[in-house]
Protein backbone atom coordinates (compact mmCIF):
# COMPACT_ATOMS: atom_id res chain seq x y z
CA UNK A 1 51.38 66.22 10.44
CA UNK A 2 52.76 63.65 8.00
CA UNK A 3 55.95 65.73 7.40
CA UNK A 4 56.18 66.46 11.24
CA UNK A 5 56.80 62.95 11.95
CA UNK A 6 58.40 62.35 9.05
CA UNK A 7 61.34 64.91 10.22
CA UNK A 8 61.02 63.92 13.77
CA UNK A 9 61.93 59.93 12.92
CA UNK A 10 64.60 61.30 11.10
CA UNK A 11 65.64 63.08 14.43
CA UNK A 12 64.71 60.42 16.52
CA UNK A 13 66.91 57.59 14.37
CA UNK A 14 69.69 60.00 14.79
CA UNK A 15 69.71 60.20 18.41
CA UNK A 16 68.41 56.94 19.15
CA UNK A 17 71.02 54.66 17.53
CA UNK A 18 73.93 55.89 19.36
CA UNK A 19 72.16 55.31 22.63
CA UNK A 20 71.73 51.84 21.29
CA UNK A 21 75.14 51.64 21.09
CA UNK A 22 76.47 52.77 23.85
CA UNK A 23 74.07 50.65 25.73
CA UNK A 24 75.64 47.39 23.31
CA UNK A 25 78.81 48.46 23.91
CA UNK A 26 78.47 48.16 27.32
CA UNK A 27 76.88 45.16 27.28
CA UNK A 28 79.76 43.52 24.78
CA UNK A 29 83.33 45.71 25.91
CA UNK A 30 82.67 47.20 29.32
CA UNK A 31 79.84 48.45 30.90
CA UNK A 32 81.58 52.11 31.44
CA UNK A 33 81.01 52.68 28.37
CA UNK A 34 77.18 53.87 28.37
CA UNK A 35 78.59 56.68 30.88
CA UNK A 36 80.04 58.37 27.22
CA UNK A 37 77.11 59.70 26.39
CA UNK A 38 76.62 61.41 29.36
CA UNK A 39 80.28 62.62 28.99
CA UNK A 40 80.08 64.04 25.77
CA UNK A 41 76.80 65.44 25.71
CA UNK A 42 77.51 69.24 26.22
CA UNK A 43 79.44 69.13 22.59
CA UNK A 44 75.96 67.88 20.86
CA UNK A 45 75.14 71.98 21.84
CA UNK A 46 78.41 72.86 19.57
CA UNK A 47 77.09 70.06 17.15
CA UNK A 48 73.72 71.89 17.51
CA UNK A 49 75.45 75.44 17.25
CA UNK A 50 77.03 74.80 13.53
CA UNK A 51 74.17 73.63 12.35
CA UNK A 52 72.32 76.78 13.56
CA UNK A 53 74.45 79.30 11.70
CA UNK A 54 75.79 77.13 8.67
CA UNK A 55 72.41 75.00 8.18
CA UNK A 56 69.50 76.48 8.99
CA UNK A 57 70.91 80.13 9.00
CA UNK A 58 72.01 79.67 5.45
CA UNK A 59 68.68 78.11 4.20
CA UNK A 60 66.03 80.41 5.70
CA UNK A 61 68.47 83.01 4.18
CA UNK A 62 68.52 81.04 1.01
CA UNK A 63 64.25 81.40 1.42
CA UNK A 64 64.32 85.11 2.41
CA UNK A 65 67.18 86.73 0.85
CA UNK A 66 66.66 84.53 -2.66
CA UNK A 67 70.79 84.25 -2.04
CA UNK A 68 71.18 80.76 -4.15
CA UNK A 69 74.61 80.26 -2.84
CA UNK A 70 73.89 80.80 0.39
CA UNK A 71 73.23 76.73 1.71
CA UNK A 72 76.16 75.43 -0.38
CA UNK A 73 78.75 78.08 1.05
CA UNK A 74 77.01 77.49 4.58
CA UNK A 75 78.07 73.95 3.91
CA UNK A 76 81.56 74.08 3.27
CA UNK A 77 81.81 76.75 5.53
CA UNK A 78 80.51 74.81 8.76
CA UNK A 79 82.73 71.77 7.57
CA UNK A 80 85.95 73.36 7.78
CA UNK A 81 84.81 75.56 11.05
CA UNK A 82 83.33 71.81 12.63
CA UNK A 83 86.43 70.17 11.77
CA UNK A 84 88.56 72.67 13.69
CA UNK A 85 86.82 72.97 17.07
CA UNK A 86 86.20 69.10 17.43
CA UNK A 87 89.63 68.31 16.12
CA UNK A 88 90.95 70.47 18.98
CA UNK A 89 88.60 68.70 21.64
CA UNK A 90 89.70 65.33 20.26
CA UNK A 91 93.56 66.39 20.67
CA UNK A 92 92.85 67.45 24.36
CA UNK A 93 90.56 64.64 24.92
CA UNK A 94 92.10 64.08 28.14
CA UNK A 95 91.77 67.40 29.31
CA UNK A 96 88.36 67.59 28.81
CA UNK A 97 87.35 63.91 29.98
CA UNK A 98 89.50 64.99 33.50
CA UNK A 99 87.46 68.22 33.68
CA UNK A 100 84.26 66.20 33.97
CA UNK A 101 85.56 63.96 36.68
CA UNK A 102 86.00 61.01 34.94
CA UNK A 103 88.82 58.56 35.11
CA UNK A 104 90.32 59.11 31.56
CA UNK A 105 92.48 55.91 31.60
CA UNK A 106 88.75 53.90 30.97
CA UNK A 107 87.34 56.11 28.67
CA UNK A 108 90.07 57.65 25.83
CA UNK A 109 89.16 55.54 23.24
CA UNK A 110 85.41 56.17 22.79
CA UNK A 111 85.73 59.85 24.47
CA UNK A 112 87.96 60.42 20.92
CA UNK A 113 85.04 58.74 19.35
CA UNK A 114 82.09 59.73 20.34
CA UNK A 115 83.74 63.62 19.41
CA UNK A 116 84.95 62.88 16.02
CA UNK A 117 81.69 60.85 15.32
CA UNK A 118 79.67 64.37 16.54
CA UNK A 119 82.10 66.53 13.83
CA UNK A 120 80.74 63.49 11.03
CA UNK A 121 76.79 63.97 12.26
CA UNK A 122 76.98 67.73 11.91
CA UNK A 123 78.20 67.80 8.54
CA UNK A 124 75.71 64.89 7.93
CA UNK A 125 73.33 67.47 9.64
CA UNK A 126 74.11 70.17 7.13
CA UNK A 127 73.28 67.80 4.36
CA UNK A 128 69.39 66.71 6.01
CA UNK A 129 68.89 70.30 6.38
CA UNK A 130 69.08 71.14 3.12
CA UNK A 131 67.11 68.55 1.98
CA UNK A 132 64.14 69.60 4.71
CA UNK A 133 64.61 72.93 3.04
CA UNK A 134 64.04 71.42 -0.55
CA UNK A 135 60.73 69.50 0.24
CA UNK A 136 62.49 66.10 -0.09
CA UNK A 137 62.04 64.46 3.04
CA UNK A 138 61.73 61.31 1.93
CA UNK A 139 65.44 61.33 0.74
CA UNK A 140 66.78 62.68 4.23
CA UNK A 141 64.58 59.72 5.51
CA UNK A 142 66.05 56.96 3.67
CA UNK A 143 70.35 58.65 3.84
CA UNK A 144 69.31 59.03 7.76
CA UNK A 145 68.28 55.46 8.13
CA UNK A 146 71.27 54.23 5.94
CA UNK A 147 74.03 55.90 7.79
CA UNK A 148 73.07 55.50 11.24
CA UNK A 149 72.22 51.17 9.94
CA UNK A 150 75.82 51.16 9.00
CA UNK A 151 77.09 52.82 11.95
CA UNK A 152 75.55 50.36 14.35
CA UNK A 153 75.88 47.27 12.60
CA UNK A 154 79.70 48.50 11.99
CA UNK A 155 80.40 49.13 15.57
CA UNK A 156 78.28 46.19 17.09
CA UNK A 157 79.92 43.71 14.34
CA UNK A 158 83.61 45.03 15.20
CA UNK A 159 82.99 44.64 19.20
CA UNK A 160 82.24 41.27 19.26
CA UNK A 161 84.82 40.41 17.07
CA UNK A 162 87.49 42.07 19.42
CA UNK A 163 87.74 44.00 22.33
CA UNK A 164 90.09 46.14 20.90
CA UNK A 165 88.74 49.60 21.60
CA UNK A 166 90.73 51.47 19.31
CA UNK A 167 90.10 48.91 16.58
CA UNK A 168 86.29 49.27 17.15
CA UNK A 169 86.29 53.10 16.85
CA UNK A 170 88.43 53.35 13.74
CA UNK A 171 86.65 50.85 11.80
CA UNK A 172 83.32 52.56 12.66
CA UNK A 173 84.52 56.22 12.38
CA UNK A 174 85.94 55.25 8.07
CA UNK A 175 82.51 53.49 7.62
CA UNK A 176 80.54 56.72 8.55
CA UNK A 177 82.91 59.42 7.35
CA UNK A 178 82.97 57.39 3.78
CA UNK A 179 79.13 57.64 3.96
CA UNK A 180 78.59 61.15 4.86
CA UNK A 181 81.61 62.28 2.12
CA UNK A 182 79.85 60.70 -0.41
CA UNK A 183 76.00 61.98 0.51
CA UNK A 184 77.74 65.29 0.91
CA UNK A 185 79.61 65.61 -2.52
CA UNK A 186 75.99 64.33 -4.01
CA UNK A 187 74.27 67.84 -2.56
CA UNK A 188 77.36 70.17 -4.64
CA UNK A 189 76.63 71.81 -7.64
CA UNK A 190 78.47 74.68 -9.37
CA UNK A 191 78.01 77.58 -6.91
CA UNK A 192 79.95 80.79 -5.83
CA UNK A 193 81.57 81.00 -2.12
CA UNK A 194 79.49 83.81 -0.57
CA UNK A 195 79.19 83.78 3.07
CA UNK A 196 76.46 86.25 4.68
CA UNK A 197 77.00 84.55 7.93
CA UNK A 198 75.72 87.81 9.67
CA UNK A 199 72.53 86.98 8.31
CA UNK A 200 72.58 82.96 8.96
CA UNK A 201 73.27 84.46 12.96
CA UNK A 202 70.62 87.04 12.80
CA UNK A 203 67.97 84.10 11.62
CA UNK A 204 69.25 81.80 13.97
CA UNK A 205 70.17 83.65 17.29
CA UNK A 206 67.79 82.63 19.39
CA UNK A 207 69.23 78.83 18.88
CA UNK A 208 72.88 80.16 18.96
CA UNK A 209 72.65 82.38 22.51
CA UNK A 210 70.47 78.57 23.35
CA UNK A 211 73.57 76.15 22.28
CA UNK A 212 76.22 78.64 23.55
CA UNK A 213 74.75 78.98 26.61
CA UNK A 214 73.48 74.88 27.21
CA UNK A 215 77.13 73.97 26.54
CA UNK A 216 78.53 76.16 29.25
CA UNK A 217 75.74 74.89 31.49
CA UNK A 218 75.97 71.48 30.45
CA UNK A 219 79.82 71.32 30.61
CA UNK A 220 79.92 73.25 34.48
CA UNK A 221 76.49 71.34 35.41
CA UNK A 222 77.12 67.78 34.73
CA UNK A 223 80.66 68.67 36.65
CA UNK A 224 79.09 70.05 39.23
CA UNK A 225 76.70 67.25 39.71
CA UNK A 226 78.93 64.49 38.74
CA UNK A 227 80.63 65.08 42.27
CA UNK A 228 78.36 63.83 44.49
CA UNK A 229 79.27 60.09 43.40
CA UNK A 230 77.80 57.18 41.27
CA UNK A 231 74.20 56.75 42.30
CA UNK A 232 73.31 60.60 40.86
CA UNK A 233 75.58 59.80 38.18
CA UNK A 234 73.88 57.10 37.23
CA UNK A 235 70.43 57.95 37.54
CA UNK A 236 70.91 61.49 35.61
CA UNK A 237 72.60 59.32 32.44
CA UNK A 238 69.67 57.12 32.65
CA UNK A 239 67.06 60.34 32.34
CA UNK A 240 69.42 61.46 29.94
CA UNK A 241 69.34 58.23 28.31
CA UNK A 242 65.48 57.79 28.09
CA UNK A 243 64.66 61.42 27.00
CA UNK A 244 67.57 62.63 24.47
CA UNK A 245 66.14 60.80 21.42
CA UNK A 246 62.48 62.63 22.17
CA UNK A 247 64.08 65.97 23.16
CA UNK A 248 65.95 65.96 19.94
CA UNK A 249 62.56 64.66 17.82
CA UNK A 250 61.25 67.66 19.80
CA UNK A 251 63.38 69.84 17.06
CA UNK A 252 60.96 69.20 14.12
CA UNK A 253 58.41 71.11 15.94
CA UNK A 254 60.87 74.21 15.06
CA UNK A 255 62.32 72.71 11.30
CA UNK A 256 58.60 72.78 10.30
CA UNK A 257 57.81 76.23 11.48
CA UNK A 258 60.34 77.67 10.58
CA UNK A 259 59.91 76.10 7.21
CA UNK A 260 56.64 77.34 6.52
CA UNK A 261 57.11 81.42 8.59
CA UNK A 262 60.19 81.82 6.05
CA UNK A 263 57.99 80.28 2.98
CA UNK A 264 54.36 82.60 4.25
CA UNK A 265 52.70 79.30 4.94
CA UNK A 266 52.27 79.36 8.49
CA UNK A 267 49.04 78.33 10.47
CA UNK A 268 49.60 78.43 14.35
CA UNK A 269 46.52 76.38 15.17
CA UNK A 270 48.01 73.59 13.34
CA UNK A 271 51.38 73.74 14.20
CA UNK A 272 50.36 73.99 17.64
CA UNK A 273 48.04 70.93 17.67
CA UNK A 274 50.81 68.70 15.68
CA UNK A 275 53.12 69.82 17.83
CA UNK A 276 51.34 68.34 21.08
CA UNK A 277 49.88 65.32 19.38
CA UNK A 278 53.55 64.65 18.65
CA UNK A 279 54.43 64.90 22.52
CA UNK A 280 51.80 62.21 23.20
CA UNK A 281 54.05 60.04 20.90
CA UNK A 282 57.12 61.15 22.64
CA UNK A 283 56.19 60.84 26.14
CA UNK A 284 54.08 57.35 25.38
CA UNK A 285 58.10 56.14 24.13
CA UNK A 286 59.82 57.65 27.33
CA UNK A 287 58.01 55.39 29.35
CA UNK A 288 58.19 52.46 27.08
CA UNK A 289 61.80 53.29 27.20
CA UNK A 290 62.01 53.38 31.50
CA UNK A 291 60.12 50.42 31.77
CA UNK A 292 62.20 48.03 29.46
CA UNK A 293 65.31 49.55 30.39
CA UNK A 294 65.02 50.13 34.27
CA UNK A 295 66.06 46.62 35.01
CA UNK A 296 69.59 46.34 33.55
CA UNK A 297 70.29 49.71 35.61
CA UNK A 298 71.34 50.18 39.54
CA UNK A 299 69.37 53.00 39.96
CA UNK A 300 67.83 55.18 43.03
CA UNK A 301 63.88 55.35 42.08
CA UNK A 302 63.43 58.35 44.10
CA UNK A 303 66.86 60.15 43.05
CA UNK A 304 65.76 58.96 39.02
CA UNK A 305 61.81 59.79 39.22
CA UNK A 306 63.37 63.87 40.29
CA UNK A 307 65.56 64.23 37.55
CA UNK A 308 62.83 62.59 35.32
CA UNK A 309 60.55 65.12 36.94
CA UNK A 310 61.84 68.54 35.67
CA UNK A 311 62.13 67.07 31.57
CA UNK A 312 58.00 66.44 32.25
CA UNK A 313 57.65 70.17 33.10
CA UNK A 314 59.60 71.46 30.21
CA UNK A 315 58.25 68.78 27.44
CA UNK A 316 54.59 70.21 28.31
CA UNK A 317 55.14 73.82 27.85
CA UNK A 318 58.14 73.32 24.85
CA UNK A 319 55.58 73.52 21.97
CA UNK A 320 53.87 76.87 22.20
CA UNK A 321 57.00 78.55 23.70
CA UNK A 322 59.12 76.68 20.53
CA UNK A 323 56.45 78.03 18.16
CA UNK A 324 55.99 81.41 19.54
CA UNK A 325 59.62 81.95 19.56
CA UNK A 326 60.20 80.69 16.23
CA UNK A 327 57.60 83.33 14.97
CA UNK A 328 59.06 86.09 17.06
CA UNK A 329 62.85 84.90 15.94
CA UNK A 330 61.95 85.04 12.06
CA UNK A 331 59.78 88.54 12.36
CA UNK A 332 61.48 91.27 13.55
CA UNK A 333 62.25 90.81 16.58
CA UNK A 334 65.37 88.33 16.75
CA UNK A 335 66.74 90.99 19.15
CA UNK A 336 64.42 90.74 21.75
CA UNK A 337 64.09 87.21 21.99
CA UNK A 338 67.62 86.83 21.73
CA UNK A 339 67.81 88.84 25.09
CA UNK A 340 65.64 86.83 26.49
CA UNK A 341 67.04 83.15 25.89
CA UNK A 342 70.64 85.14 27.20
CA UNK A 343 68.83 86.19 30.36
CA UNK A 344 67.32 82.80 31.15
CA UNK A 345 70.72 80.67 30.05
CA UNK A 346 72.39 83.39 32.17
CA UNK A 347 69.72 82.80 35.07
CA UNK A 348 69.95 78.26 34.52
CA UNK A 349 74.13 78.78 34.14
CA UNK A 350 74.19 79.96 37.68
CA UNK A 351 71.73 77.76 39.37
CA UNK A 352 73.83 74.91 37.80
CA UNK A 353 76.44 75.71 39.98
CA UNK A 354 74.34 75.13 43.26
CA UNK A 355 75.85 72.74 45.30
CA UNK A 356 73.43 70.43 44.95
CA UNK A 357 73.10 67.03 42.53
CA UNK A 358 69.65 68.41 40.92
CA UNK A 359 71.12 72.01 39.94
CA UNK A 360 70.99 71.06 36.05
CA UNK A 361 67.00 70.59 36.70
CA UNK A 362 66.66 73.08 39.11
CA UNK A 363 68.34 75.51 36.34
CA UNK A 364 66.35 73.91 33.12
CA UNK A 365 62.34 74.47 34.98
CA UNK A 366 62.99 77.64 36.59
CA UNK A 367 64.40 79.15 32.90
CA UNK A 368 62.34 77.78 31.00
CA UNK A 369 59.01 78.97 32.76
CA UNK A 370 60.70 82.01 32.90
CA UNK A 371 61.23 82.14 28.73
CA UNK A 372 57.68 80.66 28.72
CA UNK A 373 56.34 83.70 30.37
CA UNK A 374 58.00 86.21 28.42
CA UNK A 375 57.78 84.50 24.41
CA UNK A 376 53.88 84.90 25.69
CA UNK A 377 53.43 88.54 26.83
CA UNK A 378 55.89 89.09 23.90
CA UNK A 379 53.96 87.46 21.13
CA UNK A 380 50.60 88.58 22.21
CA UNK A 381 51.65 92.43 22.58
CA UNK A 382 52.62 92.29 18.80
CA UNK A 383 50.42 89.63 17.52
CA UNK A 384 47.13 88.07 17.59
CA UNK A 385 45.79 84.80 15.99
CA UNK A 386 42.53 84.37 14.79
CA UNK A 387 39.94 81.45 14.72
CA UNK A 388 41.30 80.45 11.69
CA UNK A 389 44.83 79.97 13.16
CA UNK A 390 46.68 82.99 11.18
CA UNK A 391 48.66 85.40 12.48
CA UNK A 392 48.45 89.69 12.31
CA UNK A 393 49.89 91.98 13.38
CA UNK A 394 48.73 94.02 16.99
CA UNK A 395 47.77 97.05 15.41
CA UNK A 396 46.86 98.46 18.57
CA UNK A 397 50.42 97.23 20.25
CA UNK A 398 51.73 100.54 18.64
CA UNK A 399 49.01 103.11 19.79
């Protein structure tokens, strides 16, 4: 449990500090500003995507395989591949902002921003991943807390000095990138450039079809939904706003089990319970988090309490489905659940085109039972658990 939460504060730091920020900003430059997370949050799935493949591809590979080069290649690998597909959004920044019907003119400084500080927090990504991988938590703990420290106090520091936008975002971006350069050259050692990345996608392809597939439904959904005017923009940043930081904490649930499948030191029954006692944590903070922040918002209770709604519904059933899958993912039968997280992003992609404001939620609870459902009848046809919480094999799945 202790390394659970240790991973998941490093998670939750990560997320939560830039929605601290945003919220500052708006309170100390212009009160647009908090919309930019909102804005930019279907590239955290190609943030989430790199490290898939180049991060934890590469070190479960490094686990199973025995390859030794494999997390350092990985590394330099996703840092040149990051660098060209958010340097591309950043150069048609305007493009994109205009796509997701927002008036570019107010947001082009921190749109460029917030992309080119997502390239920064994946390599920074690649770097805690490793270091989850090597049993040295505590370091990823205390490089986590540094950098995202210096990235608020830089950026809050700068905006109430001036108002200049682009002064506030280049200050900030050096600060980080000189941080995460230096705690990246720190992980290199003398290695050879060997990049199985067929293998990194075949460990991993559950949570590739997943980021591929939530950025297309993110980007289309939030466009879609965006259009129906202020109050249901508002309210969905504000779910957005209250839940991101525990959805991402949610991720240690899957860095720990996937940890101890590759490593033969898996126990479902206590993965399972950590994994729910840490949703009691999570959910307790979500509310915290509505109560104290509900005031400085405009918002439509009824319009906010829906959209809050569906994330309730897929927090309780994420663990065991998150577990299950994990299992499923790392032992022999990638392929099948790999169909099945296509079928349901394929299924949530087209309900978030309903003409309606709610067709992101509407798309995220009816997929997500749907996966739940499967993962189950999957897992159980091939395995069973006993008492003691280990896992064997169905031997009569095959008869």
């Amino acid at each position: 449990m202790k390394r659970l939460l240790r991973i998941a504060s490093n998670l939750a730091i990560f997320s939560f500090i830039p929605i601290l920020s945003w919220f500052c900003l708006g309170l100390l430059v212009d009160k647009n500003l908090v919309n930019v997370f909102t804005l930019t949050y279907p590239l955290q799935f190609i943030f989430a995507l790199l490290k898939s493949i180049f991060a934890t591809g590469a070190n479960i590979s490094k686990e199973k395989d025995k390859d030794e080069n494999a997390v350092l290649s990985g590394m330099t690998a996703g840092t040149v591949v990051g660098l060209i597909i958010f340097g591309l959004f950043a150069i048609n920044a305007k493009k994109y902002v205009e796509f997701m019907n927002i008036d570019f003119e107010i947001y082009k400084e921190f749109a460029v921003y917030s992309i080119l500080q997502l390239y920064i927090q994946s390599v920074f990504s690649f770097v805690l991943e490793k270091l989850y991988f090597d049993g040295e938590e505590k370091k990823a703990n205390k490089y986590c807390i540094q950098l995202n420290l210096l990235n608020f106090i830089v950026l809050i520091i700068t905006a109430i000095f001036t108002k200049n936008k682009m002064i506030i975002a280049g200050i900030t971006l050096m600060a980080i990138f000189v941080y995460v350069l230096v705690v990246a050259i720190k992980q290199y050692k003398k290695f050879k450039f060997e990049l199985h990345i067929i293998k990194y996608i075949k460990y991993e392809s559950v949570e590739i079809a997943n980021n591929i597939l939530f950025f297309l439904i993110f980007l289309f959904g939030l466009s879609n939904a965006m259009e129906f005017g202020e109050k249901y923009t508002v309210a969905l940043n504000f779910v957005a706003l209250i839940t991101d930081t525990q959805w991402d904490s949610f991720e240690a649930i899957s860095t720990v089990a996937k940890i101890d499948i590759s490593k033969n030191e898996f126990n479902y029954i206590e993965h399972r319970n950590n994994a729910y006692k840490l949703l009691v944590v999570l959910l307790t903070t979500t509310f915290i988090m509505l109560l104290i922040s509900y005031k400085f918002y405009d918002l439509d209770l009824k319009i906010t309490l829906i959209y809050l709604s569906f994330e309730l519904v897929n927090f309780i059933i994420y663990p065991v489905y998150k577990i299950k899958t994990c299992y499923l993912q790392l032992t022999k039968l990638a392929k099948e659940v790999t169909t099945n997280k296509i079928i349901a992003g394929i299924v949530r992609f087209l309900l978030s085109l309903l003409k309606t404001p709610y067709c992101t939620g509407i798309g995220q609870v009816t997929s997500s039972l749907y996966q739940f459902l499967m993962v189950n009848i999957m897992f159980h046809k091939n395995f069973v658990i006993d008492r003691e919480g280990k896992v064997f094999k169905n031997n009569g799945a095959n008869k």
